[in-house]
PDB file of N, CA and C in Angstrom:
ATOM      1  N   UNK A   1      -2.754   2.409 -19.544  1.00  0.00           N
ATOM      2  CA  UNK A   1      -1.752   3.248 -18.943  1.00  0.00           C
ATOM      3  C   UNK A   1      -0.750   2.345 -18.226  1.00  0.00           C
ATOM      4  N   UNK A   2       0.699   2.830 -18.633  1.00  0.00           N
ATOM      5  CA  UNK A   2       1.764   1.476 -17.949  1.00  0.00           C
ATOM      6  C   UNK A   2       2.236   2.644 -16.582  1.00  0.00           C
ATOM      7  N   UNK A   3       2.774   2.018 -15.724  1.00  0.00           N
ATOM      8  CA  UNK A   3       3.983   3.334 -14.725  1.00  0.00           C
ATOM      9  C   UNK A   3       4.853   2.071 -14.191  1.00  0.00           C
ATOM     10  N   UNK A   4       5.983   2.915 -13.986  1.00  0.00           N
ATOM     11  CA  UNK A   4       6.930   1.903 -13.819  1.00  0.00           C
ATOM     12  C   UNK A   4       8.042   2.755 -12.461  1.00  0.00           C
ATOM     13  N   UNK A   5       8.194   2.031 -11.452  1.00  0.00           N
ATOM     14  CA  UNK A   5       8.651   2.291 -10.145  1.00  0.00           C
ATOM     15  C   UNK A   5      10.192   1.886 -10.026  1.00  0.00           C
ATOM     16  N   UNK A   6      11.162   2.795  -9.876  1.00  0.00           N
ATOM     17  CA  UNK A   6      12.334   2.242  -9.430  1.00  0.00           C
ATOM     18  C   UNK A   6      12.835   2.986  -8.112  1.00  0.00           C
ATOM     19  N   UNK A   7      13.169   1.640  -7.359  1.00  0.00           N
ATOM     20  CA  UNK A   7      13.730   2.038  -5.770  1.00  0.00           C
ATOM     21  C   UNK A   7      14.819   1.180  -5.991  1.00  0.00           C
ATOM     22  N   UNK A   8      15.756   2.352  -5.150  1.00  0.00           N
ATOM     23  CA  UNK A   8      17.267   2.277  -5.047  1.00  0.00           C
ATOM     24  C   UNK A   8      17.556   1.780  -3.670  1.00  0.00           C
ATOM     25  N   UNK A   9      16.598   1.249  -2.554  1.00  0.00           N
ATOM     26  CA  UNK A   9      16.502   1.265  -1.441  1.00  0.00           C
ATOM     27  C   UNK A   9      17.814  -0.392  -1.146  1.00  0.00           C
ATOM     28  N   UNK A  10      17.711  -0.550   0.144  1.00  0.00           N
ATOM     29  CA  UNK A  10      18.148  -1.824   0.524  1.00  0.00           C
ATOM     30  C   UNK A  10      17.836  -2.806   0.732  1.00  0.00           C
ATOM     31  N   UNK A  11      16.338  -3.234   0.052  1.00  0.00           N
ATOM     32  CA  UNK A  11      15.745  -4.336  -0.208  1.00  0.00           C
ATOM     33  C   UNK A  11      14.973  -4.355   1.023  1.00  0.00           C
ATOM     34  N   UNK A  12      14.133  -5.382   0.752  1.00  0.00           N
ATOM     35  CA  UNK A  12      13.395  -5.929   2.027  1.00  0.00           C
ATOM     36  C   UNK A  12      13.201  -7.457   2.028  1.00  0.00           C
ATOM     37  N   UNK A  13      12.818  -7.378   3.454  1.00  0.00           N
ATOM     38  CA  UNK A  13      12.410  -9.206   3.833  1.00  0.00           C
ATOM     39  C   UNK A  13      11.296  -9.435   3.464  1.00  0.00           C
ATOM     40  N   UNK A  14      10.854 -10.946   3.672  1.00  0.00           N
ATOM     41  CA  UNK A  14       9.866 -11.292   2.932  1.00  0.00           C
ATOM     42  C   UNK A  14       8.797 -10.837   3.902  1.00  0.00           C
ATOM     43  N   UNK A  15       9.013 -10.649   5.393  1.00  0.00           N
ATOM     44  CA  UNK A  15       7.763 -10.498   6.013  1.00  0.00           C
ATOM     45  C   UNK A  15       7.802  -8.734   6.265  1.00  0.00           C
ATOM     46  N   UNK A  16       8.033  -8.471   5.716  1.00  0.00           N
ATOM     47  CA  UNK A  16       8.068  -6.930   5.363  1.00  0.00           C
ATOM     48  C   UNK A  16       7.180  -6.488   3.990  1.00  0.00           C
ATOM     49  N   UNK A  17       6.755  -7.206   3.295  1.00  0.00           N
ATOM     50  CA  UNK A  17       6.237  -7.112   1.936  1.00  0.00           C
ATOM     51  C   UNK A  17       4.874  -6.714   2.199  1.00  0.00           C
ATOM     52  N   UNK A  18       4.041  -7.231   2.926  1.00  0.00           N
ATOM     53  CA  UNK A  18       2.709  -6.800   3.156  1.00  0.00           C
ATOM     54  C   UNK A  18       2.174  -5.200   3.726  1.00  0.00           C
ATOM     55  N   UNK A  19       3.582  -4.994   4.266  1.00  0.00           N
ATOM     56  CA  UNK A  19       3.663  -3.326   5.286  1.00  0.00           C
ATOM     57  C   UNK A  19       4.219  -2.609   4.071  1.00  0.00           C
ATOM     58  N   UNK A  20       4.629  -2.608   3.274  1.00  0.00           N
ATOM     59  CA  UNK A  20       6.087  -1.818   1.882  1.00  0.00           C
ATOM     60  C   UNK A  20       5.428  -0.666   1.727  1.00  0.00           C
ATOM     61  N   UNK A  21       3.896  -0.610   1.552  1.00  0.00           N
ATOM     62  CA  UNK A  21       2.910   0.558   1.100  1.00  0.00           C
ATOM     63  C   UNK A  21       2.316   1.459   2.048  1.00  0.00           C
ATOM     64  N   UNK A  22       2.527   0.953   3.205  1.00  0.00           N
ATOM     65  CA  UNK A  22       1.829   1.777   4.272  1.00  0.00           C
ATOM     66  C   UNK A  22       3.151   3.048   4.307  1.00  0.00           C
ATOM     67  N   UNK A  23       1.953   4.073   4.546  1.00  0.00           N
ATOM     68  CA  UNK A  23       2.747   5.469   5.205  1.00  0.00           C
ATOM     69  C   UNK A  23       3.558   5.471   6.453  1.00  0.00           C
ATOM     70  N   UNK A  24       4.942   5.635   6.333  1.00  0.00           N
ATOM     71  CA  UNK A  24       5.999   5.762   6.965  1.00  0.00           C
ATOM     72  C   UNK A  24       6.696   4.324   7.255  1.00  0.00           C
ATOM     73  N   UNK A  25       5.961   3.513   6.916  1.00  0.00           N
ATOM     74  CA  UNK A  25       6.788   2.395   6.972  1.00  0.00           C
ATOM     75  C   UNK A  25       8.052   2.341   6.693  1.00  0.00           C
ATOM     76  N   UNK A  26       8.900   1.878   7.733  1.00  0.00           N
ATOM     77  CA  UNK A  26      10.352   1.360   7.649  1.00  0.00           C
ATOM     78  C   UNK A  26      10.603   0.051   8.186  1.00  0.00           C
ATOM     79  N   UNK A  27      11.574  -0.741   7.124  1.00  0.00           N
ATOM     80  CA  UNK A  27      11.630  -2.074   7.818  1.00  0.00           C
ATOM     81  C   UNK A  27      12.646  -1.930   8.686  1.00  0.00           C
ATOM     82  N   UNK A  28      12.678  -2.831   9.743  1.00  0.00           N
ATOM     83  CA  UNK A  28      13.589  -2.745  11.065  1.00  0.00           C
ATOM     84  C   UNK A  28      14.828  -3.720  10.637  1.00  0.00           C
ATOM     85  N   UNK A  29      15.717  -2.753  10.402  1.00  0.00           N
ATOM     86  CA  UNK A  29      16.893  -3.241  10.313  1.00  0.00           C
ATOM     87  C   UNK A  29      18.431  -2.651  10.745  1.00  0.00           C
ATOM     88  N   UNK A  30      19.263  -3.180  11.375  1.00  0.00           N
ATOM     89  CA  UNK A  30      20.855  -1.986  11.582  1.00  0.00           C
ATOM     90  C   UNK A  30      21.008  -1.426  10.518  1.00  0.00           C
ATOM     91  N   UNK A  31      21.217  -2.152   9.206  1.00  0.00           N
ATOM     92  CA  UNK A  31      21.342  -1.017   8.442  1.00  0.00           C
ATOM     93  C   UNK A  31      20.537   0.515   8.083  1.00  0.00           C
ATOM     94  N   UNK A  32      19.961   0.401   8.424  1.00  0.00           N
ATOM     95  CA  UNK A  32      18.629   1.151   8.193  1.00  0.00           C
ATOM     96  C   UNK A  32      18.673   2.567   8.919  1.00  0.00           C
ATOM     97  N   UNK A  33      19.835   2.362  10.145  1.00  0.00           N
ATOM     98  CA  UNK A  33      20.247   3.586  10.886  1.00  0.00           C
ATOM     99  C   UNK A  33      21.320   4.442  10.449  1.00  0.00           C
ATOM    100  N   UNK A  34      21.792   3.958   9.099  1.00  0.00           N
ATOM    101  CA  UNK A  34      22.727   4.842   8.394  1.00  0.00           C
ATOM    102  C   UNK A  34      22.071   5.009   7.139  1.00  0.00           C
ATOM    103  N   UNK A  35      21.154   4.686   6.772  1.00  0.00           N
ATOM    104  CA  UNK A  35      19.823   4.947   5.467  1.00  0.00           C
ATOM    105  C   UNK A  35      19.097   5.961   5.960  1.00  0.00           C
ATOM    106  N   UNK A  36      19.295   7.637   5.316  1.00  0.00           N
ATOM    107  CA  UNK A  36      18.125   8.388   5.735  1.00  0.00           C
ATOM    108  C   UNK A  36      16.957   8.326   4.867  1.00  0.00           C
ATOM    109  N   UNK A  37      15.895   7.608   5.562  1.00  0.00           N
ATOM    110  CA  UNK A  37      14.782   7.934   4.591  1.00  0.00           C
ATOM    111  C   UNK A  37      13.049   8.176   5.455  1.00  0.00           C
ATOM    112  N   UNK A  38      12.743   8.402   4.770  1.00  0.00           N
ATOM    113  CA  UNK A  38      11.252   8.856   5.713  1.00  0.00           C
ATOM    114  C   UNK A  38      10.142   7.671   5.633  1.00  0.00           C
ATOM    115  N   UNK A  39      10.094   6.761   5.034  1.00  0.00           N
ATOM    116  CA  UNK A  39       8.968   5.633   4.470  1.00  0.00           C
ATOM    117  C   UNK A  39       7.467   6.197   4.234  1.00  0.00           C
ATOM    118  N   UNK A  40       7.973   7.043   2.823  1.00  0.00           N
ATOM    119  CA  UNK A  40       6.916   7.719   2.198  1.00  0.00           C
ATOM    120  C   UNK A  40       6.897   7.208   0.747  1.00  0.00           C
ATOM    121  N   UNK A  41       8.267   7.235   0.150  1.00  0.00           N
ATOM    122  CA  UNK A  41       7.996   6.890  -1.119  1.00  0.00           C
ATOM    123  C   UNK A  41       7.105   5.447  -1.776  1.00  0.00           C
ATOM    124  N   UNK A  42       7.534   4.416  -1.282  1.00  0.00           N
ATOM    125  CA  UNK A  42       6.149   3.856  -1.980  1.00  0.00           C
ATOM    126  C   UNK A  42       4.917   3.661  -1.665  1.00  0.00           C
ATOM    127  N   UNK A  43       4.335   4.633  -0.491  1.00  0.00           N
ATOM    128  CA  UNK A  43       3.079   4.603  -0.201  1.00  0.00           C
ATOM    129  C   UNK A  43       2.954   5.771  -1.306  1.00  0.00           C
ATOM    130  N   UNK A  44       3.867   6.588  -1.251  1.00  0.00           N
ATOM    131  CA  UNK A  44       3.218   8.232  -2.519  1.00  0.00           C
ATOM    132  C   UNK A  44       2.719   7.023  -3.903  1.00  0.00           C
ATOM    133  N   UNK A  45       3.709   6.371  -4.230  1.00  0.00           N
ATOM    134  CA  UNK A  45       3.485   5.492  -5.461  1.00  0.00           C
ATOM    135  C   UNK A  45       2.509   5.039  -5.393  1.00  0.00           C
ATOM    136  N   UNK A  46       2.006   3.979  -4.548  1.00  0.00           N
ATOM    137  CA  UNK A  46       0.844   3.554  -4.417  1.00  0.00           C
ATOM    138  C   UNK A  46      -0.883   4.402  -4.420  1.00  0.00           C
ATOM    139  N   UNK A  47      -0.558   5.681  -4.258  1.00  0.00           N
ATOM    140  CA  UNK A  47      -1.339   6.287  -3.929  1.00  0.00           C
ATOM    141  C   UNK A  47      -1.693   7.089  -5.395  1.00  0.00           C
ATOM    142  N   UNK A  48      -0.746   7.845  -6.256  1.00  0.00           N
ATOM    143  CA  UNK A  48      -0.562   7.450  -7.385  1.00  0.00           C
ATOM    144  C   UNK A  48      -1.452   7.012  -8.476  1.00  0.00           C
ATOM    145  N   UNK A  49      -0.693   5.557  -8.468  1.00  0.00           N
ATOM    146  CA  UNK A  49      -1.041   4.276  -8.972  1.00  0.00           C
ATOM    147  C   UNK A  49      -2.944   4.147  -8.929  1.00  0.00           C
ATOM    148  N   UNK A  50      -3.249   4.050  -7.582  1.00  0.00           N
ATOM    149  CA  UNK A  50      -4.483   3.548  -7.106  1.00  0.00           C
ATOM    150  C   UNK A  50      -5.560   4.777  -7.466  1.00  0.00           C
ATOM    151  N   UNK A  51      -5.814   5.923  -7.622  1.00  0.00           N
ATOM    152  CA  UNK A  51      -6.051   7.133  -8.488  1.00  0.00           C
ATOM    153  C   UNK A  51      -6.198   7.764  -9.881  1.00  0.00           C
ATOM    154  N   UNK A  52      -5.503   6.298 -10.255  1.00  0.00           N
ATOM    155  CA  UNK A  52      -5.865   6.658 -12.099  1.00  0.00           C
ATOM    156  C   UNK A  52      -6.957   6.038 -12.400  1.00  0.00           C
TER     157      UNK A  52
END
């Protein structure tokens, strides 16, 4: 089974990579206060993913 993930988001830092999957995670950034988003989508993915 393949799945394949696309995020349109504003990237992240490198020390942000280990947190990307946790629920509600948002990386701390200014931009980020004109980005509405909830930091759900790639924990839903992960969750997903980890279930098949």
């Amino acid at each position: 089974m393949h799945f394949s993930v696309k995020d349109n988001g504003i990237g992240i830092e490198a020390e942000d990579a280990k947190q990307i999957f946790e629920l509600y995670y948002r990386a701390e950034r200014d931009i980020r206060n004109s980005v509405s988003c909830f930091g759900i989508g790639l924990y839903i993915c992960s969750e997903i993913i980890s279930h098949q």
